[in-house]
C-alpha atoms as a PDB file:
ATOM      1  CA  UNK A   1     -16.881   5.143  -8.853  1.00  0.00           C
ATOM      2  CA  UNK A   2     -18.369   2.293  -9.876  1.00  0.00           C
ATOM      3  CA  UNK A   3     -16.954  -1.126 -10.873  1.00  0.00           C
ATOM      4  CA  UNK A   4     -16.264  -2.099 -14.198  1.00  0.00           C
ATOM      5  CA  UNK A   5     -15.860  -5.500 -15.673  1.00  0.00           C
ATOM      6  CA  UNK A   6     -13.405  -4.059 -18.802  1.00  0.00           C
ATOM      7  CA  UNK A   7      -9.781  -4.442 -18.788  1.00  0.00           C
ATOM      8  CA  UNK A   8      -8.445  -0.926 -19.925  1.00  0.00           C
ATOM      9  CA  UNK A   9      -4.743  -1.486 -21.789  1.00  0.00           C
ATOM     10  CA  UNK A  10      -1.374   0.397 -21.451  1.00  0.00           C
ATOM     11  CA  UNK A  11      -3.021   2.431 -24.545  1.00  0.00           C
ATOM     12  CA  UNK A  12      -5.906   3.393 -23.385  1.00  0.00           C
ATOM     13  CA  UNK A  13      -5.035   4.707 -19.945  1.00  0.00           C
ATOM     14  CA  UNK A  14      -2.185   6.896 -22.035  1.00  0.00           C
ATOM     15  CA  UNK A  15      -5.050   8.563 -24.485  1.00  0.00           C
ATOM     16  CA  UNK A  16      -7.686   8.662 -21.486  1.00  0.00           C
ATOM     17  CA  UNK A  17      -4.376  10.659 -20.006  1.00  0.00           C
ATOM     18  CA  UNK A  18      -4.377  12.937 -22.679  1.00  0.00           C
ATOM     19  CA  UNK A  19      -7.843  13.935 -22.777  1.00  0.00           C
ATOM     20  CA  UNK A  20      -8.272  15.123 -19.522  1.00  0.00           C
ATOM     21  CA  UNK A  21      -4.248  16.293 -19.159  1.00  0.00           C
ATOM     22  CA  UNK A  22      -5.548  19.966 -19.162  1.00  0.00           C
ATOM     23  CA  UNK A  23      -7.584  19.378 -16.420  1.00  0.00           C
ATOM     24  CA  UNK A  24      -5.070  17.687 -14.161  1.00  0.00           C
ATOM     25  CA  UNK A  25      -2.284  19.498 -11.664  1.00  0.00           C
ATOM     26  CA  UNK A  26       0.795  19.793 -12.766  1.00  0.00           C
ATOM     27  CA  UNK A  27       2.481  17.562 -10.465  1.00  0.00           C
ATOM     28  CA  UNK A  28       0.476  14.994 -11.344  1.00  0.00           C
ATOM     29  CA  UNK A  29       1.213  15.345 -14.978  1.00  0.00           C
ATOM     30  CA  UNK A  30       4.587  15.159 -14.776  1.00  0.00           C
ATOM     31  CA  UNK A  31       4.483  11.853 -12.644  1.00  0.00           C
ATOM     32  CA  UNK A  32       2.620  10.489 -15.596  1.00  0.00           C
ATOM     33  CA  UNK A  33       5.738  10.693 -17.872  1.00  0.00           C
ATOM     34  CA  UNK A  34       6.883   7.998 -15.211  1.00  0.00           C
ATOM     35  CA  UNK A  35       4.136   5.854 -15.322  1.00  0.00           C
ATOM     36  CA  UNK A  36       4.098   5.076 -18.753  1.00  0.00           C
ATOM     37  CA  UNK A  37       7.672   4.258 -19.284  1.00  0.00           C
ATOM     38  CA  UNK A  38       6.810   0.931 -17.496  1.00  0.00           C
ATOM     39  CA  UNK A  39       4.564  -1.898 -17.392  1.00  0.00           C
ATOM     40  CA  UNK A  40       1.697  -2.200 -14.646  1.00  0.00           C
ATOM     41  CA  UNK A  41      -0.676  -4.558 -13.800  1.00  0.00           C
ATOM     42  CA  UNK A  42      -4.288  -4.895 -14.956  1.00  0.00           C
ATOM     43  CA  UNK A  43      -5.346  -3.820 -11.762  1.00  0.00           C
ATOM     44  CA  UNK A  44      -3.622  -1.205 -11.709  1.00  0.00           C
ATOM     45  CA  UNK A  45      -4.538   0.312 -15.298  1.00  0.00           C
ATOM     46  CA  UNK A  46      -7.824  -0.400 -14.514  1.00  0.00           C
ATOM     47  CA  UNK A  47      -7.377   1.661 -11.449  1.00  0.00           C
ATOM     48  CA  UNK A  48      -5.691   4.452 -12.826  1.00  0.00           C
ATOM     49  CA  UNK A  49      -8.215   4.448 -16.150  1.00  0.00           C
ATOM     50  CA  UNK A  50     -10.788   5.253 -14.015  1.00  0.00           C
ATOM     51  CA  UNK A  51      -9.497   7.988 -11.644  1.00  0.00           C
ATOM     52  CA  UNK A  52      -8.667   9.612 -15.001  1.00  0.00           C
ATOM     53  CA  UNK A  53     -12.423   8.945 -16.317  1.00  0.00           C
ATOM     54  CA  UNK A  54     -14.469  11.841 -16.488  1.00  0.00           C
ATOM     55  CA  UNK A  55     -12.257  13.936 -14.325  1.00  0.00           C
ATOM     56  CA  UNK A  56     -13.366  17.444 -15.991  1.00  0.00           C
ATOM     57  CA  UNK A  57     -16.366  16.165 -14.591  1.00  0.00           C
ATOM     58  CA  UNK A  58     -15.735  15.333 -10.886  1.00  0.00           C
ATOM     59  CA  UNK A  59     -16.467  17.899  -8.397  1.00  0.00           C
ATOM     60  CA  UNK A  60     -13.789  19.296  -6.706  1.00  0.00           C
ATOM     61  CA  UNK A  61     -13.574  17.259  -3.556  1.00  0.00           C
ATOM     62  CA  UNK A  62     -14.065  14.054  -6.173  1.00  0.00           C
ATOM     63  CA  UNK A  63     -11.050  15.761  -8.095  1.00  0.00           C
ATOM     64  CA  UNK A  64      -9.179  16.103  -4.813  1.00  0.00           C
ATOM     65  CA  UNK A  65      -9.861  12.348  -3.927  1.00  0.00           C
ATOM     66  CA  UNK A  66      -8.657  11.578  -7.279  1.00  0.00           C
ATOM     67  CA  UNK A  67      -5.882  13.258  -6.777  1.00  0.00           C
ATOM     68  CA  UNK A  68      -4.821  11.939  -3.533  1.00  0.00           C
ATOM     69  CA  UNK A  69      -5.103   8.281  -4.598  1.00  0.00           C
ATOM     70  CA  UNK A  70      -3.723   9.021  -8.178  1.00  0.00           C
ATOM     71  CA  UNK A  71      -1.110  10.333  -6.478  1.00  0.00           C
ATOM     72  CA  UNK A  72      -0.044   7.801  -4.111  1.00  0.00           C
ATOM     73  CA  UNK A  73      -0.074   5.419  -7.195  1.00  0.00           C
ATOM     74  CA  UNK A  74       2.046   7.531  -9.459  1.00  0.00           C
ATOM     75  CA  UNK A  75       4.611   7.719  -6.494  1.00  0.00           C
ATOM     76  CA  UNK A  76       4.426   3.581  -5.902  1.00  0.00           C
ATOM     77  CA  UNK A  77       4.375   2.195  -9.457  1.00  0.00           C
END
């Protein structure tokens, strides 16, 4: 993924969420609910905003990446 110079907000990580929510596991939905019920750094947003970019997209070993590292973020924050 490449690096981007925007600083994504609590907002716009929740409605890039949303729009690709279908397309995510379960388990990782539900650790979502989490997530947004606190406050994060920008890094982090960033982070997550962009694991959750264009995920219908990804192929499925980018998906499973994803997955792994969105994972080990939803379990830490």
């Amino acid at each position: 993924m490449s690096e981007c110079k925007l600083n994504h907000s609590h907002e716009d990580v929740k409605n890039k969420f949303e729009s690709q929510a279908e397309f995510l596991p379960l388990d990782l939905k539900e650790k979502f609910t989490l997530f947004f019920q606190k406050e994060h750094s920008q890094e982090l947003l960033n982070e997550v905003f962009h694991l959750l970019k264009k995920y219908d997209l990804a192929s499925d070993e980018e998906k499973k990446e994803r997955n792994n590292r969105l994972s080990l973020i939803l379990q830490n924050a």
